[in-house]
Protein backbone atom coordinates (compact mmCIF):
# COMPACT_ATOMS: atom_id res chain seq x y z
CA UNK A 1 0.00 0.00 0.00
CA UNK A 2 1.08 3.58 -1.26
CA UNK A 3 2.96 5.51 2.11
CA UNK A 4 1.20 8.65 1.70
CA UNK A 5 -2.12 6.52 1.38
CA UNK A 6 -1.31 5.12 4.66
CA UNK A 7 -1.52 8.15 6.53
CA UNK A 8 -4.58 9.63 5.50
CA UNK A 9 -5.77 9.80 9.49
CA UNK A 10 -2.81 11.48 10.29
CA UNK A 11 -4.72 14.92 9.74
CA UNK A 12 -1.79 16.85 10.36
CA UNK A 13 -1.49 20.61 9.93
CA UNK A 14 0.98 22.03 7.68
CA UNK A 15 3.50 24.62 8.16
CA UNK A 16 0.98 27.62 8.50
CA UNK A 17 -1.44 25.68 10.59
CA UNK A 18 -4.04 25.03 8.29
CA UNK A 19 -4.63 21.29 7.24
CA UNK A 20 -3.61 19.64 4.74
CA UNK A 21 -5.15 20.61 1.43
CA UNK A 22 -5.25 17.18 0.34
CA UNK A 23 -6.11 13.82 1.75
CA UNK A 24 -2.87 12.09 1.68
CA UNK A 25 -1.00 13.43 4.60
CA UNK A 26 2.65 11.97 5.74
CA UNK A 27 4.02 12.59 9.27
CA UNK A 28 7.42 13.72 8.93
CA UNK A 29 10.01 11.23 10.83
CA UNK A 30 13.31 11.79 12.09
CA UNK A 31 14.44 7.60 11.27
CA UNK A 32 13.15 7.83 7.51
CA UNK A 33 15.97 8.43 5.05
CA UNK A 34 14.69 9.82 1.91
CA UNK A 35 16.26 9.71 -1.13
CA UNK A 36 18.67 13.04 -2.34
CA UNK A 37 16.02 13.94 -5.46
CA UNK A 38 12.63 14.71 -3.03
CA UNK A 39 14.93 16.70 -0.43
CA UNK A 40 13.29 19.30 0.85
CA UNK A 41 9.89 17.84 -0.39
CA UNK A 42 8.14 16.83 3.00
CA UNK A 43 5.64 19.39 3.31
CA UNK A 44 5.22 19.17 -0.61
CA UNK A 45 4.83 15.47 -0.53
CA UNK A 46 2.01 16.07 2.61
CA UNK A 47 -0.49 17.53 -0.18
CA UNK A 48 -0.09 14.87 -3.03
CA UNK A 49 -3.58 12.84 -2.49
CA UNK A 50 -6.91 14.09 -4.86
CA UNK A 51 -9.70 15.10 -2.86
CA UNK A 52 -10.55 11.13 -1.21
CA UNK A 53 -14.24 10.81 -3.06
CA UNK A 54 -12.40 11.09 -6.00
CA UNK A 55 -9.68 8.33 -5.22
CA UNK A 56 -12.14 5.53 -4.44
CA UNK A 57 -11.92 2.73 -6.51
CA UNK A 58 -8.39 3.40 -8.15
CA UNK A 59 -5.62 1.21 -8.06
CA UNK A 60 -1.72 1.70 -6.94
CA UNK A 61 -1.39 2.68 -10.72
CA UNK A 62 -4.13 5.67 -10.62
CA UNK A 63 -3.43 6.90 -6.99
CA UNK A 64 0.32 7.77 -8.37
CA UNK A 65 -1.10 9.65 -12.06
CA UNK A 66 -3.02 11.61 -9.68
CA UNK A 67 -0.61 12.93 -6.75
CA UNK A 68 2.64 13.09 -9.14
CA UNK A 69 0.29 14.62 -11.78
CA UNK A 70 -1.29 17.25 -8.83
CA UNK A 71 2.32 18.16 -7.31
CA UNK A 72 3.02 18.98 -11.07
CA UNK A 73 0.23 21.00 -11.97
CA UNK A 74 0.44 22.87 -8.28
CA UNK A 75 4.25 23.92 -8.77
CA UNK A 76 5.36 21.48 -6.19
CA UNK A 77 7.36 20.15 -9.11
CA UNK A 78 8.71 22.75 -10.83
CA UNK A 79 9.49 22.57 -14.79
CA UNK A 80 13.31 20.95 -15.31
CA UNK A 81 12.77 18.94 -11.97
CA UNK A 82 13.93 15.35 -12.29
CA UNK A 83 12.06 12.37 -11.34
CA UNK A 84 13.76 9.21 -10.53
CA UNK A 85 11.81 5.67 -10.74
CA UNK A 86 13.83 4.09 -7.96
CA UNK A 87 13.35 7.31 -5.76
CA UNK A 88 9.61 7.10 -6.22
CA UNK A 89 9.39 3.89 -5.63
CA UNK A 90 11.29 4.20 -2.91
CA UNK A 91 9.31 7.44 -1.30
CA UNK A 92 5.85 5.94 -2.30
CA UNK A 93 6.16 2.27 -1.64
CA UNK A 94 5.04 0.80 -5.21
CA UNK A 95 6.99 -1.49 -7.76
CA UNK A 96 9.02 -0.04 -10.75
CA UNK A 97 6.16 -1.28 -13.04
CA UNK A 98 3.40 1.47 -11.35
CA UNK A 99 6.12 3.81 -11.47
CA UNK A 100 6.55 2.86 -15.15
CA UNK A 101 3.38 3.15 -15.85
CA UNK A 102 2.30 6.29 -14.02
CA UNK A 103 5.33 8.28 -15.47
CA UNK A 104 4.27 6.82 -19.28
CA UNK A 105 0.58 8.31 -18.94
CA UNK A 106 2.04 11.66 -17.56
CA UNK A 107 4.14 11.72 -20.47
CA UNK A 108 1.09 11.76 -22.41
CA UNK A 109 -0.36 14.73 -21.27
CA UNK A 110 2.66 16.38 -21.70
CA UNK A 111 3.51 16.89 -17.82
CA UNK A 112 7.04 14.63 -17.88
CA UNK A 113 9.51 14.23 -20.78
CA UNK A 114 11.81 10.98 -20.76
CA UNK A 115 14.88 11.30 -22.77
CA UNK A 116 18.11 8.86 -22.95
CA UNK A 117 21.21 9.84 -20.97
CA UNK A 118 18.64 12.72 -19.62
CA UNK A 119 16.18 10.64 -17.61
CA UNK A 120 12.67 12.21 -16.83
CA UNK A 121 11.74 15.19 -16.08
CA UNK A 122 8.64 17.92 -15.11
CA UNK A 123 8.09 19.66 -18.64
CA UNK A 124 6.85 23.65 -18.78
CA UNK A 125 3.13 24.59 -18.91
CA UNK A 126 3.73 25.37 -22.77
CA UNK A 127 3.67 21.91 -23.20
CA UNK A 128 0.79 20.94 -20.93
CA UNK A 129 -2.21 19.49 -22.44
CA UNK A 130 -4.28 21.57 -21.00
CA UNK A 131 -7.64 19.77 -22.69
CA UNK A 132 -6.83 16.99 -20.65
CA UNK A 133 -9.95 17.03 -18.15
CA UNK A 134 -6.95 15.16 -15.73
CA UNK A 135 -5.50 18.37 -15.74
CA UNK A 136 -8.54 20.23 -15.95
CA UNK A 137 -9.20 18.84 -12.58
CA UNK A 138 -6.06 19.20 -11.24
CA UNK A 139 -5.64 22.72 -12.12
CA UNK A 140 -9.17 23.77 -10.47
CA UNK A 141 -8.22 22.76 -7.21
CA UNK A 142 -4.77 23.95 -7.23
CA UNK A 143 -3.07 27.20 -6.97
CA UNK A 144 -4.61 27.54 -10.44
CA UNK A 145 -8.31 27.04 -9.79
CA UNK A 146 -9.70 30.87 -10.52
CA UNK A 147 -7.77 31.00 -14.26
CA UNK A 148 -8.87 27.20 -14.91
CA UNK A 149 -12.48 28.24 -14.22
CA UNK A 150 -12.23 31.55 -16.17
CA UNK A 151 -10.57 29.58 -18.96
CA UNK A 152 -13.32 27.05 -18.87
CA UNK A 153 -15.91 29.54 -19.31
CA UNK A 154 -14.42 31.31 -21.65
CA UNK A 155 -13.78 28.11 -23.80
CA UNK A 156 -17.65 26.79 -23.25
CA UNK A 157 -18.97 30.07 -24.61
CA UNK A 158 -16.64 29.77 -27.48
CA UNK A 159 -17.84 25.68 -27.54
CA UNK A 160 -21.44 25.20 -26.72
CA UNK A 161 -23.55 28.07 -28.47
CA UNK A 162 -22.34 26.53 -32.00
CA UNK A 163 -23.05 23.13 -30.99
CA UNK A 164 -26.73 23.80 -30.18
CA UNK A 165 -26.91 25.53 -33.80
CA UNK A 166 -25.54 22.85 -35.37
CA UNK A 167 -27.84 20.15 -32.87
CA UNK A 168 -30.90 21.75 -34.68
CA UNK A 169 -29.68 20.30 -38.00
CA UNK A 170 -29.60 17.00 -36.71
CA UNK A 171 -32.94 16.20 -35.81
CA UNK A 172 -32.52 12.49 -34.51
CA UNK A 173 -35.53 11.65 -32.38
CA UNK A 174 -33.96 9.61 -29.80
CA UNK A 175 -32.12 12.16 -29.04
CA UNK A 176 -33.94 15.13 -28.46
CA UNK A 177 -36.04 12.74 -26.12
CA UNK A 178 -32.93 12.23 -24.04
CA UNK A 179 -31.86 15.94 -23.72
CA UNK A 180 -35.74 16.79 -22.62
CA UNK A 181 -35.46 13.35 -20.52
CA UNK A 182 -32.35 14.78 -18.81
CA UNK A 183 -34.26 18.72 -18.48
CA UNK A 184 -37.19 16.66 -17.25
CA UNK A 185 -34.57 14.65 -14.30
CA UNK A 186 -33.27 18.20 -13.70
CA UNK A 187 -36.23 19.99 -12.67
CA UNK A 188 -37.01 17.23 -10.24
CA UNK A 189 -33.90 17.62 -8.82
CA UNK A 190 -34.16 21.41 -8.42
CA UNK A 191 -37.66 20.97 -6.77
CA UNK A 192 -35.97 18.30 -3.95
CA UNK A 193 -32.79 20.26 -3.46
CA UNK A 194 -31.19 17.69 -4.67
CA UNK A 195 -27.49 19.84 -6.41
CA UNK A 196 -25.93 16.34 -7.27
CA UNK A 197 -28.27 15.16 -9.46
CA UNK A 198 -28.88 18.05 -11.42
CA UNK A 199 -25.36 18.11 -11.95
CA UNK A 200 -24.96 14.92 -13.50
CA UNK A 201 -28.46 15.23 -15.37
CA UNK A 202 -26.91 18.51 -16.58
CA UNK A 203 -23.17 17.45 -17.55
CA UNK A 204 -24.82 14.34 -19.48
CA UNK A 205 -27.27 17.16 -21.41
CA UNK A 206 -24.51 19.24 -22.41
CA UNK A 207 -22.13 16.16 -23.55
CA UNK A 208 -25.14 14.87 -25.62
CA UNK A 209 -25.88 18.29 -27.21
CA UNK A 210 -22.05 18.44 -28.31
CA UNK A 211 -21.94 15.04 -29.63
CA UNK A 212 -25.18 15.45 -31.51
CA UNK A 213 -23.90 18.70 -33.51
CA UNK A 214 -22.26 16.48 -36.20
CA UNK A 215 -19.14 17.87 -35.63
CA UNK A 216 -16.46 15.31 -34.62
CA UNK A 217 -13.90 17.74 -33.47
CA UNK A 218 -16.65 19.89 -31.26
CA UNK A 219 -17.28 16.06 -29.98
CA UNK A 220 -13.42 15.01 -28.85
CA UNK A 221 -14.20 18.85 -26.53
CA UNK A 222 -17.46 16.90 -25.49
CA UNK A 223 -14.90 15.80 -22.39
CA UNK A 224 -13.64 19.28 -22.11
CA UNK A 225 -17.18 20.89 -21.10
CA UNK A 226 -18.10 17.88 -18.76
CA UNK A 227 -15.24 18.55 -16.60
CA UNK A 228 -16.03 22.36 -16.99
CA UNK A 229 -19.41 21.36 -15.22
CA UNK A 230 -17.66 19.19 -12.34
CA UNK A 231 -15.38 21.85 -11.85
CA UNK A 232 -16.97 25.30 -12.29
CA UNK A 233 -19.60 25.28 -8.77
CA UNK A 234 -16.59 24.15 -6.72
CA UNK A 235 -15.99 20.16 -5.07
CA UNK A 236 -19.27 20.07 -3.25
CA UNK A 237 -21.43 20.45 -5.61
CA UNK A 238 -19.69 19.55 -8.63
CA UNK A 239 -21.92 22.00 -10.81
CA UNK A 240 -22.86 25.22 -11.71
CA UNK A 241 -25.25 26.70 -9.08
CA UNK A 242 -29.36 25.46 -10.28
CA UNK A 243 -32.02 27.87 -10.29
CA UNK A 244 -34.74 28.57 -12.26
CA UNK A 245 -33.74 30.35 -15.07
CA UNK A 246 -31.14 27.62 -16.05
CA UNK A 247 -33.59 25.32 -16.01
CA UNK A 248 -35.91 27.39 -18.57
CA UNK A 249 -32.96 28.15 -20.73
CA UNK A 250 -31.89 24.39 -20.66
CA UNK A 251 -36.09 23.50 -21.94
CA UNK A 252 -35.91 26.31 -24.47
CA UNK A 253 -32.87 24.84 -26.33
CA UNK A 254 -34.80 21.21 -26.56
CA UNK A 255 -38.04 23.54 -28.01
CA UNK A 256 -35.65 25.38 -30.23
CA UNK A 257 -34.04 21.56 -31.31
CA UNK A 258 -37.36 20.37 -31.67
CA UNK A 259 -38.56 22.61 -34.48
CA UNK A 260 -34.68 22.69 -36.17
CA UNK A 261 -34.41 26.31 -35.16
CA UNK A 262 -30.43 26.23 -35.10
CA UNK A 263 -30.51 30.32 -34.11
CA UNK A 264 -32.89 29.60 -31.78
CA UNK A 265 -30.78 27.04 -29.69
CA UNK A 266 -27.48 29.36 -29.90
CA UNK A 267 -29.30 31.97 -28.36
CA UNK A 268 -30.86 29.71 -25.63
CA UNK A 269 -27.02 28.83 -24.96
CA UNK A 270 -25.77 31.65 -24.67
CA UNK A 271 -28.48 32.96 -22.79
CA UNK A 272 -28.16 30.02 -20.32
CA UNK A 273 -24.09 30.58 -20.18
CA UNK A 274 -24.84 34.24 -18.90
CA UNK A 275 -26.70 32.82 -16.10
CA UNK A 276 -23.72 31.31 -14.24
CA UNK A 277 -21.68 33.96 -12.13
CA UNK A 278 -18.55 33.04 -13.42
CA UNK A 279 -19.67 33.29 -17.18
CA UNK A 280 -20.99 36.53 -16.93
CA UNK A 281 -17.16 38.48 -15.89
CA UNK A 282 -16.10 37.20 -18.83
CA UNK A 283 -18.52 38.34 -21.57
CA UNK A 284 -21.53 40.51 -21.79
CA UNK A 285 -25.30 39.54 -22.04
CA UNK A 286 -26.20 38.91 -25.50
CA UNK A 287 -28.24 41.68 -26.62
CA UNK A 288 -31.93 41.75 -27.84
CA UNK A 289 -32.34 42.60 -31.27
């Protein structure tokens, strides 16, 4: 079992007195020797874990992506820093084949370059993928989390308003009856108080409406806006705050799918964008003409 897993019950207090920010806590101790590369890394290493929800049902494997990838994204681990297998293994208690592994699907989003003679090591933000809902995530409850959540709103006003225009040209039945199926679950859930399942009725509307546009590169960004919605209301929630007026903006698109009025569903969208907090710093209300 992972060391910094281990200690979740520690619930130590860091340097400044304020817990932990994430679950994974390690007591420092004077007896353990740790290896020349993390020096200096014990009160780093004491905020590795993802929020513990999140971390249920992942393996050795997962549990390492996500606290090497969240030291990363959080500056713990600055660009040019190198990592060392043996050392993690070492510091985190997990063969060289999760090590492997973990540092392979890093390299894949861009976080960790591995080069002969050079070994691996952290990689800039330049060369981030920052569409990556991993680091999506990451990034909103870091150090990072108020430009991740302007960026995301900025990107699903850019994203969403074309894909209900182009939704209205595709006027597949089965479809339209899941989007007013999920509007339908939604105002139910508004009526019982009930945030977490509007949420997820809500992310699975606006995944659907991208995928339905017929556009198979506004589709692979289908991830992008779900994690926008898990993100944007904060880690208790998971979604944008409900209310009334989303819910009539989210029933006016379906209408405006309904009768293939593509103009009709952009301006629902963008109409139903504006009604978030967060969307509305970044651009204005659309105007009535």
């Amino acid at each position: 079992m992972m060391t910094t897993a281990r200690s979740a019950e520690s619930g130590l207090a860091g340097p400044t007195g304020d817990l932990d920010r994430y679950p994974y806590a390690e007591a420092p101790s004077a007896d353990r020797v740790v290896a020349p590369a993390w020096e200096g890394m014990e009160q780093d290493l004491g905020r590795v874990g993802r929020r513990a929800a999140g971390n249920r049902g992942r393996g050795l494997h997962g549990q390492l992506v996500q606290q090497l990838g969240q030291m990363i994204v959080s500056g713990d681990l600055g660009a040019d820093r190198p990592l060392v297998p043996e050392e993690i293994g070492q510091r985190f208690e997990v063969s060289r084949t999760v090590v492997r592994e973990s540092l392979r699907v890093l390299e894949a989003k861009g976080l960790v370059s591995a080069r002969p003679n050079v070994g691996t090591r952290v990689r800039p933000v330049s060369d981030w993928n920052l569409l990556d809902p991993d680091i999506i995530e990451w990034r909103a409850f870091g150090p990072q989390r108020d430009d991740q959540r302007r960026e995301l709103s900025e990107l699903r006003w850019t994203i969403e308003p074309l894909a209900a225009r182009l939704a209205a040209g595709h006027g597949r039945e089965e479809v339209q009856q899941r989007l007013a199926d999920m509007v339908e679950i939604m105002g139910h859930a508004l009526a019982q108080g009930d945030s977490i399942t509007f949420s997820r009725a809500d992310a699975e509307f606006h995944s659907l409406l991208i995928q339905v546009a017929g556009n198979r590169m506004l589709e692979h960004l289908s991830g992008i806006v779900s994690a926008a919605l898990q993100v944007s209301g904060g880690p208790v929630t998971g979604c944008d705050r409900p209310n009334e007026a989303s819910l009539v903006h989210h029933s006016r698109i379906v209408d405006a799918l309904a009768t293939g009025d593509g103009p009709g569903a952009e301006a629902a969208m963008r109409q139903l964008l504006t009604v978030h907090p967060e969307v509305e710093r970044v651009v204005p209300a659309p105007r009535e003409h």
